[in-house]
C-alpha atoms as a PDB file:
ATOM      1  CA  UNK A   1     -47.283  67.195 154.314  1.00  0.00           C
ATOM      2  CA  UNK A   2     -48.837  65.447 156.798  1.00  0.00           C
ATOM      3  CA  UNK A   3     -46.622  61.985 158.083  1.00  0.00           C
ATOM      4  CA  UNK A   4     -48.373  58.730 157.276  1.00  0.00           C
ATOM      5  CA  UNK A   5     -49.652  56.415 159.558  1.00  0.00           C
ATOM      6  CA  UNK A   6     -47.964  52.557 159.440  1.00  0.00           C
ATOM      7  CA  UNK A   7     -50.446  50.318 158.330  1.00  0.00           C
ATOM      8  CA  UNK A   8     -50.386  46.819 159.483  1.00  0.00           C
ATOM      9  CA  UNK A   9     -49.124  43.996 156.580  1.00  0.00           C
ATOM     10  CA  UNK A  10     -46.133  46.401 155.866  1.00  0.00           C
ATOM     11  CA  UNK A  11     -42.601  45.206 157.198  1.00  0.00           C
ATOM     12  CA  UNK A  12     -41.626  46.742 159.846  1.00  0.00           C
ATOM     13  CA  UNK A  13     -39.387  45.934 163.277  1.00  0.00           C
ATOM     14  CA  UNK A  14     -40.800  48.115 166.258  1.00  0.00           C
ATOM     15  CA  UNK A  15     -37.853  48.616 168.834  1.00  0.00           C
ATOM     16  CA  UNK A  16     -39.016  49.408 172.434  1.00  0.00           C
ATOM     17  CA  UNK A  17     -36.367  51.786 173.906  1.00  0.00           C
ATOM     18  CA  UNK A  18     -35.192  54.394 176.677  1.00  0.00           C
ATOM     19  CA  UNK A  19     -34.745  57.489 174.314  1.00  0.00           C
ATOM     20  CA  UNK A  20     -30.844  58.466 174.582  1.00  0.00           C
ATOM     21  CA  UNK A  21     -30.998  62.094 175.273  1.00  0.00           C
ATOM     22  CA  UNK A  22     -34.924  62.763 176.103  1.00  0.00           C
ATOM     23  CA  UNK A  23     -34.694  59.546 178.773  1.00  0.00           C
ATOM     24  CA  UNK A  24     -38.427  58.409 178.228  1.00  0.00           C
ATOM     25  CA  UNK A  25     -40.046  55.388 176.665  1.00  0.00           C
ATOM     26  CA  UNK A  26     -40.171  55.434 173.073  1.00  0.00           C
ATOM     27  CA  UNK A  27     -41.477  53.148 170.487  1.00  0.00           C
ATOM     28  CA  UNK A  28     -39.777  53.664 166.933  1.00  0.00           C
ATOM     29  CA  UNK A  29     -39.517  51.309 163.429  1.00  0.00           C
ATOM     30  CA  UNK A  30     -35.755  50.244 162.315  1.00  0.00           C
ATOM     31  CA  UNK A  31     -34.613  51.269 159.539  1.00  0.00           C
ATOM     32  CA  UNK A  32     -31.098  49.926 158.776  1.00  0.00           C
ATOM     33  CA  UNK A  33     -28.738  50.939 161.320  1.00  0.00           C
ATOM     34  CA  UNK A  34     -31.243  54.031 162.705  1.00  0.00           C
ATOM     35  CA  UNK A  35     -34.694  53.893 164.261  1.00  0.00           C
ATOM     36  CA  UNK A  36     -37.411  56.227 163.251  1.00  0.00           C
ATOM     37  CA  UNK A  37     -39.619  57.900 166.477  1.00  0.00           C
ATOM     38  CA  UNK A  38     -42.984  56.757 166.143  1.00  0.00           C
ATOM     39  CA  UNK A  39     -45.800  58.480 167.923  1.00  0.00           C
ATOM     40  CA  UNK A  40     -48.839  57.102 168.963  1.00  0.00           C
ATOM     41  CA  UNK A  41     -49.928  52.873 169.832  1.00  0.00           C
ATOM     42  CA  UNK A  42     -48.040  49.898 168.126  1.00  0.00           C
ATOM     43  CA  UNK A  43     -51.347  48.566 168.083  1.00  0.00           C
ATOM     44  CA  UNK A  44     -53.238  51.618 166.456  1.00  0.00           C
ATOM     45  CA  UNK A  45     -51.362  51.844 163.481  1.00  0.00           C
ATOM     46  CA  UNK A  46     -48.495  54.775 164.543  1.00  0.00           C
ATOM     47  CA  UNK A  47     -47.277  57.755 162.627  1.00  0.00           C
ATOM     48  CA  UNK A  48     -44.515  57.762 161.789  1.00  0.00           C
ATOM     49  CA  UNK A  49     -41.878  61.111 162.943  1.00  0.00           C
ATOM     50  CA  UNK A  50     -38.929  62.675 161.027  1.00  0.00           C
ATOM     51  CA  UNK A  51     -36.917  62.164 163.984  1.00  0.00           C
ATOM     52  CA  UNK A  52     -34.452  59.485 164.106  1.00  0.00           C
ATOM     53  CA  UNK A  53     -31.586  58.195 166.839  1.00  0.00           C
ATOM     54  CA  UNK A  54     -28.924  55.927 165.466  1.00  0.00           C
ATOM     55  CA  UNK A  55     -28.957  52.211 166.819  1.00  0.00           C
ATOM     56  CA  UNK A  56     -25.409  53.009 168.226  1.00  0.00           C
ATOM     57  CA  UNK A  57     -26.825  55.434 170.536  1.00  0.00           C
ATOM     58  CA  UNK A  58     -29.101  53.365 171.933  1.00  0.00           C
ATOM     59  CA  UNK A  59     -28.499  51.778 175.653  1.00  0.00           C
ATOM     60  CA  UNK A  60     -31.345  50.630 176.791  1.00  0.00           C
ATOM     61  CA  UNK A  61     -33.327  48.366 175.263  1.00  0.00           C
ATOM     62  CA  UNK A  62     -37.203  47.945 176.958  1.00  0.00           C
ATOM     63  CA  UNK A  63     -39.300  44.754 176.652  1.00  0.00           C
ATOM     64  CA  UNK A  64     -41.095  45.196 173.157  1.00  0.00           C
ATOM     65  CA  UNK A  65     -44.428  45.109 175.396  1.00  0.00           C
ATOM     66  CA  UNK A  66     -45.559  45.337 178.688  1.00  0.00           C
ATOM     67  CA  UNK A  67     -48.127  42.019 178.570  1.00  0.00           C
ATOM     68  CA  UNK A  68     -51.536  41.636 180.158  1.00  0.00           C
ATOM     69  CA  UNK A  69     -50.818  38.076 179.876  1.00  0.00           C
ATOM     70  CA  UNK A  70     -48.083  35.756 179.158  1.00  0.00           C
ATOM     71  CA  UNK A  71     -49.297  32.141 178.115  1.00  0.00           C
ATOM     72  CA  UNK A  72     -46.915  29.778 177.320  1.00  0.00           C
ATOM     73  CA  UNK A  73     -46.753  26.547 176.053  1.00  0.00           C
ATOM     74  CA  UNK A  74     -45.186  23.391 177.404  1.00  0.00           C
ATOM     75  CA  UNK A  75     -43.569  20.693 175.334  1.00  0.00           C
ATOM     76  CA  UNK A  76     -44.828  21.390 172.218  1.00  0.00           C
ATOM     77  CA  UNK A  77     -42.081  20.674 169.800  1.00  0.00           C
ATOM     78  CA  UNK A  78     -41.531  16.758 169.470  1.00  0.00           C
ATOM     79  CA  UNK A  79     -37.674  17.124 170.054  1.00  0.00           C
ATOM     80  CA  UNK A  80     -38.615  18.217 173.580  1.00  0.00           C
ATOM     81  CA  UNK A  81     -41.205  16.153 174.372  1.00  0.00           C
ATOM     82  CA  UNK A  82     -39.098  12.979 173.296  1.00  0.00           C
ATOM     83  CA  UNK A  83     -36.420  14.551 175.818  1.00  0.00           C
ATOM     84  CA  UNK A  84     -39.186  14.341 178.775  1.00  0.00           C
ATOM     85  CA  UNK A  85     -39.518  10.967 177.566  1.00  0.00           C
ATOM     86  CA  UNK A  86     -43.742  11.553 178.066  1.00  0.00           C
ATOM     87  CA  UNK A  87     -45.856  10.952 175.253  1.00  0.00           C
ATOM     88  CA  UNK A  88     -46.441  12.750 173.103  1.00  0.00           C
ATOM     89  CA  UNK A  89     -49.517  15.724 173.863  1.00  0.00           C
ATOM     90  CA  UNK A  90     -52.570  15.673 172.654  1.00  0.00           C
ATOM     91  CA  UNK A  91     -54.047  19.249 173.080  1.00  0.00           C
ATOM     92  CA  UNK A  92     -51.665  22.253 173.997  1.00  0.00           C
ATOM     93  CA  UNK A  93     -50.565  22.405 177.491  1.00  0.00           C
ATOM     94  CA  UNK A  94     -50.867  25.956 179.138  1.00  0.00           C
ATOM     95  CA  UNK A  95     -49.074  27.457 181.789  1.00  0.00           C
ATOM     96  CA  UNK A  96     -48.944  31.532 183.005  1.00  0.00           C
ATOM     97  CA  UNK A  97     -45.893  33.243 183.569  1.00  0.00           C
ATOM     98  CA  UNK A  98     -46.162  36.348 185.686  1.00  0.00           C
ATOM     99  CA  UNK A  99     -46.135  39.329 183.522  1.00  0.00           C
ATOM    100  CA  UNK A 100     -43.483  41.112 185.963  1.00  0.00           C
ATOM    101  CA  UNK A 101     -41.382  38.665 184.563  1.00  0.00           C
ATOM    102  CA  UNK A 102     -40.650  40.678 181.294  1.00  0.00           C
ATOM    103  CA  UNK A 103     -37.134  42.006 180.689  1.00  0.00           C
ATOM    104  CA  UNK A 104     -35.987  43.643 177.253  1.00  0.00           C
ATOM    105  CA  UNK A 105     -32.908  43.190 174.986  1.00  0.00           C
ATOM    106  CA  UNK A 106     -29.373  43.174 176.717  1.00  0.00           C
ATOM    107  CA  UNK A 107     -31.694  43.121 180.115  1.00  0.00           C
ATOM    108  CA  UNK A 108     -29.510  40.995 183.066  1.00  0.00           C
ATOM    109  CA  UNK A 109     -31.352  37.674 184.056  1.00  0.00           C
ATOM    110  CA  UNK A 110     -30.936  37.861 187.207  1.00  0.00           C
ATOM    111  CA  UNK A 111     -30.407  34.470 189.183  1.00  0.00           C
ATOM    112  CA  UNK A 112     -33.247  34.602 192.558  1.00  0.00           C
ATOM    113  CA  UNK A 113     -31.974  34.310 195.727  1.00  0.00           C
ATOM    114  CA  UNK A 114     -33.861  31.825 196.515  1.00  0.00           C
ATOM    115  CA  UNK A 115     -33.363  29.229 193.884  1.00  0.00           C
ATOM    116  CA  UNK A 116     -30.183  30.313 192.031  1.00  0.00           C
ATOM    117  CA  UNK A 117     -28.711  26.883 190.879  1.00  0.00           C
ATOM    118  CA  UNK A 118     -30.857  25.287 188.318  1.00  0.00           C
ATOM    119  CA  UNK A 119     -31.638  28.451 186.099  1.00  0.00           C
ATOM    120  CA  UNK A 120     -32.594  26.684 182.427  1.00  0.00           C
ATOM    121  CA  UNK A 121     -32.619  28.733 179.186  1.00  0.00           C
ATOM    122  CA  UNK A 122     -35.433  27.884 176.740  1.00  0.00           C
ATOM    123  CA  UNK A 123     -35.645  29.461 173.494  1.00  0.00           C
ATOM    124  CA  UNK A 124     -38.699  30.392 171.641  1.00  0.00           C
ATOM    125  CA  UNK A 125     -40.666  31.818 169.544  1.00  0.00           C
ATOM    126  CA  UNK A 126     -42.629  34.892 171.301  1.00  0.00           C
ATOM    127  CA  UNK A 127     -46.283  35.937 169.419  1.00  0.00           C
ATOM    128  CA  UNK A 128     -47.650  39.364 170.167  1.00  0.00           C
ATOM    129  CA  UNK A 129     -51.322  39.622 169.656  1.00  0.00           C
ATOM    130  CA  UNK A 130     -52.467  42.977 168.016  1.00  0.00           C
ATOM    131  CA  UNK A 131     -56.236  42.873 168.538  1.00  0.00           C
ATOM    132  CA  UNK A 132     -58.593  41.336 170.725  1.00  0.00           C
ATOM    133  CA  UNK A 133     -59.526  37.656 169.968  1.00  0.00           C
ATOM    134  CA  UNK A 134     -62.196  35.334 171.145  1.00  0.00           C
ATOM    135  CA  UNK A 135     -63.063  32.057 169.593  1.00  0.00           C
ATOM    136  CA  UNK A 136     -61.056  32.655 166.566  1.00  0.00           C
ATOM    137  CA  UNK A 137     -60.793  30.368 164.144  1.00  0.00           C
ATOM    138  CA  UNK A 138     -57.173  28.407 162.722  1.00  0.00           C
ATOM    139  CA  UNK A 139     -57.576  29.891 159.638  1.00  0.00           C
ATOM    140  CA  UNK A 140     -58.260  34.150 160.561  1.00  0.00           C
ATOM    141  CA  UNK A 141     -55.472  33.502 163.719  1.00  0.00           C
ATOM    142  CA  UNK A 142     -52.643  34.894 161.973  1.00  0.00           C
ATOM    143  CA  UNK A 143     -54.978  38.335 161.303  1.00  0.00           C
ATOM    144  CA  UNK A 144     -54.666  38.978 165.237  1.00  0.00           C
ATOM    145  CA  UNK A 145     -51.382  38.962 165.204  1.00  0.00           C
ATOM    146  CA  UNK A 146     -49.328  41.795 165.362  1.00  0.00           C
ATOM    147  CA  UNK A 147     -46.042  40.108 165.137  1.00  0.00           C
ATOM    148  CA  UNK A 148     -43.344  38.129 166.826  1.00  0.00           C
ATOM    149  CA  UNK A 149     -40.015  38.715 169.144  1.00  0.00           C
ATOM    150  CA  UNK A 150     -37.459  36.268 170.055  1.00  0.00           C
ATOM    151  CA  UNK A 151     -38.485  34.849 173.749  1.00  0.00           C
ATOM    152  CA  UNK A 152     -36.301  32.987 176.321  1.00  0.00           C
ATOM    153  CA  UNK A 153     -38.483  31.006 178.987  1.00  0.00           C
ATOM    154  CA  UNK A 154     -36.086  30.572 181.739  1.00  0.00           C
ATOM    155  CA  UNK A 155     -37.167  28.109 184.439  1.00  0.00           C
ATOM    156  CA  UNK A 156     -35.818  27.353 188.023  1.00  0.00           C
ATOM    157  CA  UNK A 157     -35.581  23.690 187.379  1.00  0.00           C
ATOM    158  CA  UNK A 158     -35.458  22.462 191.431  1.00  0.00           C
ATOM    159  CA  UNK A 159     -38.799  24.392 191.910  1.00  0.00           C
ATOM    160  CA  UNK A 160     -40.833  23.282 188.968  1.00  0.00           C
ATOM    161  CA  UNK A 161     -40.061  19.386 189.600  1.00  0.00           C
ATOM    162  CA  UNK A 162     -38.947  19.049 193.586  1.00  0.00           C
ATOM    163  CA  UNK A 163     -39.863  22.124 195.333  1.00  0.00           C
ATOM    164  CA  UNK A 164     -43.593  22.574 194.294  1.00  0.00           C
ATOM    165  CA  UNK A 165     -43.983  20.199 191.636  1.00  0.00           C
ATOM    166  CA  UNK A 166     -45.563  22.845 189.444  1.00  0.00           C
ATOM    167  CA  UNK A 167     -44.162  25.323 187.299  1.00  0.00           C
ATOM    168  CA  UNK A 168     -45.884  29.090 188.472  1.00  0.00           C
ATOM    169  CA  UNK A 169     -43.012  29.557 190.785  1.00  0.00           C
ATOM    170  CA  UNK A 170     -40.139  28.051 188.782  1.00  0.00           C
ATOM    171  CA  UNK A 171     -41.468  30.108 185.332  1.00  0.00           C
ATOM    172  CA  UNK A 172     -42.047  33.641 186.592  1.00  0.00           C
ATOM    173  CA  UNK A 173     -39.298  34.759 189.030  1.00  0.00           C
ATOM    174  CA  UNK A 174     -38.262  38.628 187.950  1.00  0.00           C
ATOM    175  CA  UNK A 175     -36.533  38.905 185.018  1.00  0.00           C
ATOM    176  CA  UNK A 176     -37.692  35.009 183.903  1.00  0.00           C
ATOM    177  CA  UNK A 177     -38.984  36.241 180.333  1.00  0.00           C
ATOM    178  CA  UNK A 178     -36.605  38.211 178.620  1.00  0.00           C
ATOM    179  CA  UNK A 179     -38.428  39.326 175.117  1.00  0.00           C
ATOM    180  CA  UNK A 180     -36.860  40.860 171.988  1.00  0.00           C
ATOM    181  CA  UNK A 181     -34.889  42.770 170.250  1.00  0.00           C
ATOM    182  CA  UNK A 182     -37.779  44.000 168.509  1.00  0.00           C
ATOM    183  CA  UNK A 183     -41.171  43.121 166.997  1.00  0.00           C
ATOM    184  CA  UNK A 184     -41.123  41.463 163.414  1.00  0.00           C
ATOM    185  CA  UNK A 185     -44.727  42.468 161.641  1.00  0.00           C
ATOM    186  CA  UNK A 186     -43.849  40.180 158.668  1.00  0.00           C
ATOM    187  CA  UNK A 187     -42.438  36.533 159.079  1.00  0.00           C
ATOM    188  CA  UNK A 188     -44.428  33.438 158.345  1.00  0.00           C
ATOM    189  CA  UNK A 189     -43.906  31.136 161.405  1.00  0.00           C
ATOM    190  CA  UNK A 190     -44.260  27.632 160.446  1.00  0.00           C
ATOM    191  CA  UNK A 191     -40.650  26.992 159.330  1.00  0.00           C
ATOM    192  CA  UNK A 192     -38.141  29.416 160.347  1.00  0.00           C
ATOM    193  CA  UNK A 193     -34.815  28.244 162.278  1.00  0.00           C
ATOM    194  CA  UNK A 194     -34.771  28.907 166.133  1.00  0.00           C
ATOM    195  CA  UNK A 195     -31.525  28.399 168.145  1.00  0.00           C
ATOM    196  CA  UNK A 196     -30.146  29.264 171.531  1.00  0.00           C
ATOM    197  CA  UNK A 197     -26.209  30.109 172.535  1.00  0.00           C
ATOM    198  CA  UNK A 198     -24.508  29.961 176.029  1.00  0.00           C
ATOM    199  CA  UNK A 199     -21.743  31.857 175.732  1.00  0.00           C
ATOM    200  CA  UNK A 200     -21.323  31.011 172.007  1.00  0.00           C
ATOM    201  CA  UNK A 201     -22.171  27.730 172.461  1.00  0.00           C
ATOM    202  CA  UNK A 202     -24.680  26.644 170.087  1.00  0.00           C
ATOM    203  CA  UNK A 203     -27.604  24.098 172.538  1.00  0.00           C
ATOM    204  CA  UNK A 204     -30.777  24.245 171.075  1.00  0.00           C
ATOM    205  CA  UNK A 205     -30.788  23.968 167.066  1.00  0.00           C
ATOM    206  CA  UNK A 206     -34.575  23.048 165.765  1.00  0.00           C
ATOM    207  CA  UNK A 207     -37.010  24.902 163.219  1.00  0.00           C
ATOM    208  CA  UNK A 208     -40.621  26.244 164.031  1.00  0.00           C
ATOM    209  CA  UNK A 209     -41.807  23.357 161.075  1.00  0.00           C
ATOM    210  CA  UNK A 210     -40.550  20.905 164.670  1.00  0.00           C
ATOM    211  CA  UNK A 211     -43.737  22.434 166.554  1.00  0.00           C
ATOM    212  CA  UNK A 212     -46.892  19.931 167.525  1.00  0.00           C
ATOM    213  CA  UNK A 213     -49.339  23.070 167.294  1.00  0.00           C
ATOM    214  CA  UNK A 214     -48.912  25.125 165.149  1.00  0.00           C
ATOM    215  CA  UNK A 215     -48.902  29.199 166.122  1.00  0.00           C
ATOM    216  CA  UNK A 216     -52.309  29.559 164.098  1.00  0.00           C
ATOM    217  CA  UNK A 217     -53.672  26.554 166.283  1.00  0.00           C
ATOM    218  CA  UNK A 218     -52.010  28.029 169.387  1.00  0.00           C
ATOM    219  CA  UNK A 219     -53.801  31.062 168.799  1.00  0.00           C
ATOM    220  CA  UNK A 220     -57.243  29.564 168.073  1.00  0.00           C
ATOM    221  CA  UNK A 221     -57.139  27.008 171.015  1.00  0.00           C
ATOM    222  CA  UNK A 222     -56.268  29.999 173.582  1.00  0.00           C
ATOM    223  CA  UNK A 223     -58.750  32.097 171.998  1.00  0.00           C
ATOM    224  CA  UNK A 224     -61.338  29.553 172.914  1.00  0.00           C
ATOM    225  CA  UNK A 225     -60.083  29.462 176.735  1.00  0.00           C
ATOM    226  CA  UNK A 226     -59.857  32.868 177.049  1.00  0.00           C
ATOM    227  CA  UNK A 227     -60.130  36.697 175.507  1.00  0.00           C
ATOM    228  CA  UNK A 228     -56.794  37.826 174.105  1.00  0.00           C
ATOM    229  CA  UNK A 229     -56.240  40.647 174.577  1.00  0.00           C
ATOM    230  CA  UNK A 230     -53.498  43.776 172.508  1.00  0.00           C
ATOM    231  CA  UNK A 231     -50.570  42.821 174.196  1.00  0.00           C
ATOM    232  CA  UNK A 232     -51.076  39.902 174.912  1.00  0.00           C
ATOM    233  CA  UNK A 233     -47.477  37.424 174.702  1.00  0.00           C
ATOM    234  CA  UNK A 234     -47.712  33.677 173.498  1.00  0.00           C
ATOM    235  CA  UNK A 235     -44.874  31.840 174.406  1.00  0.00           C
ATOM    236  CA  UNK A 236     -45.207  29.076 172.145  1.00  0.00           C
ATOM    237  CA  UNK A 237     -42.812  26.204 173.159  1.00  0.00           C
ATOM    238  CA  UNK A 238     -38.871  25.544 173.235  1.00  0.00           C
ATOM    239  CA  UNK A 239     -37.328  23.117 171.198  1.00  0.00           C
ATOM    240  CA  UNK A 240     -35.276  19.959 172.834  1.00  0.00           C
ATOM    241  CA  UNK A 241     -31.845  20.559 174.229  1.00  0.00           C
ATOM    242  CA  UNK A 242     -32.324  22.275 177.551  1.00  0.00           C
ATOM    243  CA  UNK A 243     -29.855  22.089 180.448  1.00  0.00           C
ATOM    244  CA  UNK A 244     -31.146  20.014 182.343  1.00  0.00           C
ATOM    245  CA  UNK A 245     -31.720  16.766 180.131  1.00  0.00           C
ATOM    246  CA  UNK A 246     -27.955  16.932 178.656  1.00  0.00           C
ATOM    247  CA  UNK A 247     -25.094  15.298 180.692  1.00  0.00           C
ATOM    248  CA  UNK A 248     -24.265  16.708 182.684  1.00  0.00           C
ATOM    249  CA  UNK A 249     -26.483  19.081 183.311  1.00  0.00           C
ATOM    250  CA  UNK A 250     -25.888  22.918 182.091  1.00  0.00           C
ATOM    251  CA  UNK A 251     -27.478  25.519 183.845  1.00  0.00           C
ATOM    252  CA  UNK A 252     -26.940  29.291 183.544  1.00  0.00           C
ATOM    253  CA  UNK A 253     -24.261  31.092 185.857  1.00  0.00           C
ATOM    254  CA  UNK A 254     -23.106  34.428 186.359  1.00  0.00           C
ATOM    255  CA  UNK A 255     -21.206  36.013 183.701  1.00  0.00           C
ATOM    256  CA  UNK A 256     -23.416  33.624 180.943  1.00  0.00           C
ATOM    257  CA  UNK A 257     -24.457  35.212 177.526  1.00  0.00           C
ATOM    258  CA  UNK A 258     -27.288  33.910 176.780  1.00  0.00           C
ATOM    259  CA  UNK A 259     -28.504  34.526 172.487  1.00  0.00           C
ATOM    260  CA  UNK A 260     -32.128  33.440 171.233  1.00  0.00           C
ATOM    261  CA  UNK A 261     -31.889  33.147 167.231  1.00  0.00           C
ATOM    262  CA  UNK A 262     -34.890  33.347 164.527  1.00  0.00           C
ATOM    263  CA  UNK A 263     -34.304  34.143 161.331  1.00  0.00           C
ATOM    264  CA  UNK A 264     -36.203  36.656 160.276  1.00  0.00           C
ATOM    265  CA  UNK A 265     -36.586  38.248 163.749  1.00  0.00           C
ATOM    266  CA  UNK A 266     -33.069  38.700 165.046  1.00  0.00           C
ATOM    267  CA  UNK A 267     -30.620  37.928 167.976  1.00  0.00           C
ATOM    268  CA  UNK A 268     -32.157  38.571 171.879  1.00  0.00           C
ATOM    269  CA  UNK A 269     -29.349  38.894 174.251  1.00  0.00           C
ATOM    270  CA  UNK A 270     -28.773  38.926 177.707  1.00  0.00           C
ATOM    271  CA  UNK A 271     -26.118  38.889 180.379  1.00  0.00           C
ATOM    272  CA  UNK A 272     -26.842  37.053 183.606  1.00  0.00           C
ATOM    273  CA  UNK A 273     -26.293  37.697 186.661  1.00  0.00           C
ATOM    274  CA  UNK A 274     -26.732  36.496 190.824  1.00  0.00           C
ATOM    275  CA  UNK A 275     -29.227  38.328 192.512  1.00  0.00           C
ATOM    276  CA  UNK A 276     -27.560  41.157 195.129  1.00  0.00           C
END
């Protein structure tokens, strides 16, 4: 019998991973406490193998994609843009974050030479698009989607608002967009919880129902600036309680343990670490 291929609309978590004992990248769908080797594109509905490796045996987790683009948002949930004490936006506001940025599950942030002191976490929710998209409209967005990770959009704080008084710098140092565990195919995102933990510590606490734009109106506005294309990772805005607005100030350290929570996705974590 000839394996099936995995349709898109099923449930299914893709986990990007070094395989254990064959030491190559390998895409594969978990399955309770295994993952099942998939063969072919995430994005061209896979087949499906009778091979399976335990999630014990896994130890190294890769970013669930390798993006063409990463386009985030800024201050797009109202908690955080009360925080920046601005008002409040009236169209999304886009920044880039250099793709070379990406790090995977369990990945070390590593804190740059160069700017090691203000480090912020900011959790989010991550949207991987699945198809190319152009001038899609609200309500056909969430059919170029192929699903969503948990996403942490650290920032060098002293860069993005004394340094260079912009954010391309501050947002895209190595390591600066840590993405995972996996990809969730099925969640609907316009109310599921979202939280962030430093070393247990439970600082950021919101729901996605807290966004200004919506993902669906994320997607359609970004469509309409530019071609999306497979791959491509939304970063779609952090709730409030970042470091640097609480007193004092909290920024990450070495030997932090930083945890991005969504229900329905799972728990991205990562170690960090000062750059050798």
């Amino acid at each position: 019998m000839q394996p099936k291929a995995l349709r898109r609309g099923s449930n299914l978590k893709y986990v990007h991973f070094m395989h254990p004992t064959k030491n190559v990248p390998t895409y594969g769908i978990l399955e309770g406490e295994n993952v099942a080797i998939c063969k072919g594109e995430i994005f061209r509905d896979p087949i499906k193998k009778d091979e399976v490796v335990p999630l014990s045996e896994i130890r190294e987790y890769l970013p669930v994609v390798f993006p063409p683009n990463i386009l985030a948002l800024g201050l797009n949930y109202y908690s955080h843009a009360d925080e920046w004490q601005g008002p409040t936006p009236k169209e999304p506001i886009l920044f880039l974050k250099a793709n070379t940025s990406i790090i995977g599950h369990r990945g070390t942030i590593m804190l740059p030479n160069m700017a090691p002191d203000e480090v912020d976490y900011e959790g989010e929710l991550a949207v991987i698009i699945g198809r190319r998209a152009k001038n899609v409209p609200e309500r056909e967005a969430s059919n170029y989607v192929l699903g969503y990770a948990c996403g942490n959009d650290l920032t060098a704080r002293d860069c993005q608002l004394r340094r260079d008084e912009q954010w391309a710098r501050a947002k895209s140092f190595d390591t600066f967009c840590p993405l995972g565990p996996w990809i969730e195919t099925e969640l609907n995102p316009s109310d599921v919880k979202i939280s962030t933990r430093v070393n247990g510590r439970v600082l950021q606490d919101s729901s996605t129902k807290n966004m200004i734009f919506s993902v669906e109106s994320l997607i359609s506005f970004l469509s309409r600036c530019m071609t999306l294309l497979p791959g491509t990772v939304i970063m779609s805005g952090t709730p409030g309680g970042v470091g640097f607005k609480r007193n004092p100030p909290v920024f990450l350290k070495h030997g932090d343990t930083v945890e991005i929570k969504i229900d329905g996705v799972g728990i991205l974590q990562n170690s960090v670490a000062v750059e050798q």
